[in-house]
C-alpha atoms as a PDB file:
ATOM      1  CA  UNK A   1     -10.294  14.976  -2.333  1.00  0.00           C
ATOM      2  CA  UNK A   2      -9.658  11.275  -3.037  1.00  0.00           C
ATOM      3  CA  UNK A   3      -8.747   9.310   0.188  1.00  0.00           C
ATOM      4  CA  UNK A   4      -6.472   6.402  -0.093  1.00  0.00           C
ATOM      5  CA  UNK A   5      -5.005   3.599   2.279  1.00  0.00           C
ATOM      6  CA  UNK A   6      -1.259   2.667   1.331  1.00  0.00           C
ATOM      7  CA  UNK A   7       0.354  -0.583   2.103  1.00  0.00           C
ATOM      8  CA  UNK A   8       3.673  -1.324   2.824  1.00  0.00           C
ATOM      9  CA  UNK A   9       6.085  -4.093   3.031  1.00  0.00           C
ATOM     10  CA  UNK A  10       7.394  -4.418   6.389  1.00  0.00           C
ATOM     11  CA  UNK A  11       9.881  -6.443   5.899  1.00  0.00           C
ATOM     12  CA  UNK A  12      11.971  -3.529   3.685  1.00  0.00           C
ATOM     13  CA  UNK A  13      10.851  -0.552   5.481  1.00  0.00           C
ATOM     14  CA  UNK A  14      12.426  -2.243   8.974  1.00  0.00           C
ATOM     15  CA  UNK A  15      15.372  -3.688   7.063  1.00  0.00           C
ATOM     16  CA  UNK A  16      16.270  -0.641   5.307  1.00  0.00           C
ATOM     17  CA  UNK A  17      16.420  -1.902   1.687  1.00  0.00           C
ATOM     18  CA  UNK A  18      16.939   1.691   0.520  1.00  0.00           C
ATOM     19  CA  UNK A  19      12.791   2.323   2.052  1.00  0.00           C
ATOM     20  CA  UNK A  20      13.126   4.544   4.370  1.00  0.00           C
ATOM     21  CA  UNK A  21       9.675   3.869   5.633  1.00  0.00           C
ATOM     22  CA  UNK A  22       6.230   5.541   4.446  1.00  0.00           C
ATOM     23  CA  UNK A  23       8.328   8.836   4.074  1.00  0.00           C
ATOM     24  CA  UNK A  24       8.726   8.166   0.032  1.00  0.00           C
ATOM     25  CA  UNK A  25       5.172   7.149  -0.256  1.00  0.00           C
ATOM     26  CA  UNK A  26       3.536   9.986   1.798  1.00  0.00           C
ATOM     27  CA  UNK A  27       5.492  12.784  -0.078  1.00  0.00           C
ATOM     28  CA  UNK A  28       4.318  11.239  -3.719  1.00  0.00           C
ATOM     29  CA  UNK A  29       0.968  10.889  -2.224  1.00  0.00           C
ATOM     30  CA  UNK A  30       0.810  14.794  -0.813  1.00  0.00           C
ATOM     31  CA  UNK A  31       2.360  16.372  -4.070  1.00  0.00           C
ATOM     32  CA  UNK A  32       0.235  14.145  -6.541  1.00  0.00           C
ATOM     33  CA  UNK A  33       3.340  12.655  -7.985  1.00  0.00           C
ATOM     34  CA  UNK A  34       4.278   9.377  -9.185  1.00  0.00           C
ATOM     35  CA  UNK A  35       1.132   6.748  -9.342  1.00  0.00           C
ATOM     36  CA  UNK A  36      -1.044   9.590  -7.783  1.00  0.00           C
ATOM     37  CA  UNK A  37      -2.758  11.606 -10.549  1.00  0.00           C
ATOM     38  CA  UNK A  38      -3.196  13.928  -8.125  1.00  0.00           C
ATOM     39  CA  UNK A  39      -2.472  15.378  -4.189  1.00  0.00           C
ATOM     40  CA  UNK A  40      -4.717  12.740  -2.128  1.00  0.00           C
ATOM     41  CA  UNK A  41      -5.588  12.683   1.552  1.00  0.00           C
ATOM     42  CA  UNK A  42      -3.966   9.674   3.298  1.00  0.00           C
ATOM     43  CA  UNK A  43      -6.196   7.800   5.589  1.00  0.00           C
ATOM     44  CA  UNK A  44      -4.317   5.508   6.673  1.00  0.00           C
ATOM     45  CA  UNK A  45      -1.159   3.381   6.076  1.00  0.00           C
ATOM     46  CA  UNK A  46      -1.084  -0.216   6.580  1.00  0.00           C
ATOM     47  CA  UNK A  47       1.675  -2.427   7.173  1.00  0.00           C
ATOM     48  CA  UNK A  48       2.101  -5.972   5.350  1.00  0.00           C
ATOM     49  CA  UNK A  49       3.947  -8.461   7.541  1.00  0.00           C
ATOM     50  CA  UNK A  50       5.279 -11.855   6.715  1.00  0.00           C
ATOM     51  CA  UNK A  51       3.564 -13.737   5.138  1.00  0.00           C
ATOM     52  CA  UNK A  52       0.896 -11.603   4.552  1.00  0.00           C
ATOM     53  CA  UNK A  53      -1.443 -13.710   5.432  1.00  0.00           C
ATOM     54  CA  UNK A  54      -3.488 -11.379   7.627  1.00  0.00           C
ATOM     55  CA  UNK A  55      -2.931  -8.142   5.857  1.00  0.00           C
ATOM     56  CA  UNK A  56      -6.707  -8.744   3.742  1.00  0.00           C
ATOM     57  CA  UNK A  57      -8.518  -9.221   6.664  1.00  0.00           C
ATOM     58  CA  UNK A  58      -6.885  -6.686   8.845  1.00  0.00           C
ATOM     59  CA  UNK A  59      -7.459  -3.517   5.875  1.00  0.00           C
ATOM     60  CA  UNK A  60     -11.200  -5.108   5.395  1.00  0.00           C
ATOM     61  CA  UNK A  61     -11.407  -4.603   9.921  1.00  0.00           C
ATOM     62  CA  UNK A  62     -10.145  -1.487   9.728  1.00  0.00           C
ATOM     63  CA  UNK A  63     -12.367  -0.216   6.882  1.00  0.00           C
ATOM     64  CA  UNK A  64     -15.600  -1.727   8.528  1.00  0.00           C
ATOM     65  CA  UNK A  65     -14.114  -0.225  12.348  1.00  0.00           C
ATOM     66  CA  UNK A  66     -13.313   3.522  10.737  1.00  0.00           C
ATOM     67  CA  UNK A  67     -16.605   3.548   8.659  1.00  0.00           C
ATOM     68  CA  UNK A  68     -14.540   5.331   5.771  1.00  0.00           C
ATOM     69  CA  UNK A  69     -13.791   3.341   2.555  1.00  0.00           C
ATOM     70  CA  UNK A  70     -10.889   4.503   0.817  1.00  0.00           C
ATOM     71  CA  UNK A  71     -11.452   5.316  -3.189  1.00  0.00           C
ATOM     72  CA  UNK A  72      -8.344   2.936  -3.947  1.00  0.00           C
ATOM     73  CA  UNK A  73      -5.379   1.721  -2.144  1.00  0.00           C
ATOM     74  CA  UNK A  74      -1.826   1.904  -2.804  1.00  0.00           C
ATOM     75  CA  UNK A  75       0.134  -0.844  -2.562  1.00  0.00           C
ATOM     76  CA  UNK A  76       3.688   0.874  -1.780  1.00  0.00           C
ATOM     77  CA  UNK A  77       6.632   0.702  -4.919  1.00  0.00           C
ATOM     78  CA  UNK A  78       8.209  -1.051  -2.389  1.00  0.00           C
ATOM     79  CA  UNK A  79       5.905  -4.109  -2.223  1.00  0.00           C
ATOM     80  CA  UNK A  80       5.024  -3.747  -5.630  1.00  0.00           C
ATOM     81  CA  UNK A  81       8.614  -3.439  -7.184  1.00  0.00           C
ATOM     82  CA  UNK A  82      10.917  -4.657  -4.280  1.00  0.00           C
ATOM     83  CA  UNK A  83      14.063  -6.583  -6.087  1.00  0.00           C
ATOM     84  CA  UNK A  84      14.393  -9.640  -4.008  1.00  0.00           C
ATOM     85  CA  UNK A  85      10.818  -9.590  -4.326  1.00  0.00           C
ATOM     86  CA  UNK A  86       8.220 -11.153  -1.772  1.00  0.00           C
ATOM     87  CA  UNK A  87       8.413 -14.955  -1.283  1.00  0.00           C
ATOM     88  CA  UNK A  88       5.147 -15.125  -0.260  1.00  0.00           C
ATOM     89  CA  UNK A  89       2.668 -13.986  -2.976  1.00  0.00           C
ATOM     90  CA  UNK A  90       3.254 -11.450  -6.023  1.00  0.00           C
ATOM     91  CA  UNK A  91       1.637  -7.673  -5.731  1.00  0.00           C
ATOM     92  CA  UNK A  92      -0.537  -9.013  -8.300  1.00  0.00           C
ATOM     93  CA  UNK A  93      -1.946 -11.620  -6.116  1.00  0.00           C
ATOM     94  CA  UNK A  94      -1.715  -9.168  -3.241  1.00  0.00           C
ATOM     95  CA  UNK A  95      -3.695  -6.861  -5.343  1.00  0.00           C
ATOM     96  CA  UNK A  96      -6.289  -9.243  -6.216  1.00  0.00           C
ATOM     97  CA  UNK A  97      -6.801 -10.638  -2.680  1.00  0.00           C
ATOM     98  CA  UNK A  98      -7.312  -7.411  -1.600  1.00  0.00           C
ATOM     99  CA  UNK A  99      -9.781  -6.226  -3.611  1.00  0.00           C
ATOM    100  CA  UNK A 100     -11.622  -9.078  -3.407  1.00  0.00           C
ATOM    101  CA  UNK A 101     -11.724  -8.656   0.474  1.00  0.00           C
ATOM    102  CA  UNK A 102     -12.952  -5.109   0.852  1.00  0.00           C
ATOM    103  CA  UNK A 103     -14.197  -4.073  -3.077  1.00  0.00           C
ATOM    104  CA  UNK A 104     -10.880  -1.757  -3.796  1.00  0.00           C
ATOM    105  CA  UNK A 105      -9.792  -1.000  -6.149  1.00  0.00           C
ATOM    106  CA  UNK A 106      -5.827  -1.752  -5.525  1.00  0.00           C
ATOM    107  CA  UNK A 107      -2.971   0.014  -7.518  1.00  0.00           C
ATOM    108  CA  UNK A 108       0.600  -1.046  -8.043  1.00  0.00           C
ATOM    109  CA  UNK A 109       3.495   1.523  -6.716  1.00  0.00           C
ATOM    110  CA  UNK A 110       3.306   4.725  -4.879  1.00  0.00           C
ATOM    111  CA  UNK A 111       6.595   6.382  -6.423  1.00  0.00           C
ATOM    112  CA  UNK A 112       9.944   6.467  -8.948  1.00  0.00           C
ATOM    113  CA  UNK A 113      11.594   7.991  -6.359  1.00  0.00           C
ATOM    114  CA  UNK A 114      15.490   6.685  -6.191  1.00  0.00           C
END
């Protein structure tokens, strides 16, 4: 079974913009739906905080400390689509900072849940 980190924008999930957390993100993640092309074992779920300026360097720690590399990671719908989006950087940046930090493959979106 693929294993995948998801990362999600802090800032929504503990204001409430309609995220109610990793809840979304987990289900799509467990029943294969959405951006998962099929049911995936979670390995971990990282939270981005503003600015994001550590949130490379702390999935590349964790990924050397575990010893596990995920096969991709998920970068939640609601960091990837979030409408005001992030001031900081764009999930394509994100994306591409990432993957240059830890060799990731990163995808855009976790659900199309409303």
């Amino acid at each position: 079974m693929k294993q995948v980190l998801i990362v999600g924008c802090g800032s929504y999930m503990d204001s409430g913009y309609g995220c109610p957390g990793e809840w979304r993100c987990l289900k799509a993640a467990a029943l294969g739906e959405g951006k998962f092309d099929e049911p995936v074992q979670v390995m971990g779920f990282h939270t981005c905080h503003c600015p994001g300026r550590n949130t490379a360097p702390n999935i590349g720690m964790n990924i050397k400390m575990a010893d596990v590399k995920p096969d991709a990671i998920y970068l939640s719908s609601c960091m990837a689509g979030a409408k005001p989006g992030c001031p900081y950087t764009t999930p394509e940046e994100m994306a591409e900072i990432i993957t240059a930090k830890t060799g990731v493959p990163v995808i855009l979106g976790t659900h199309d849940y409303h």
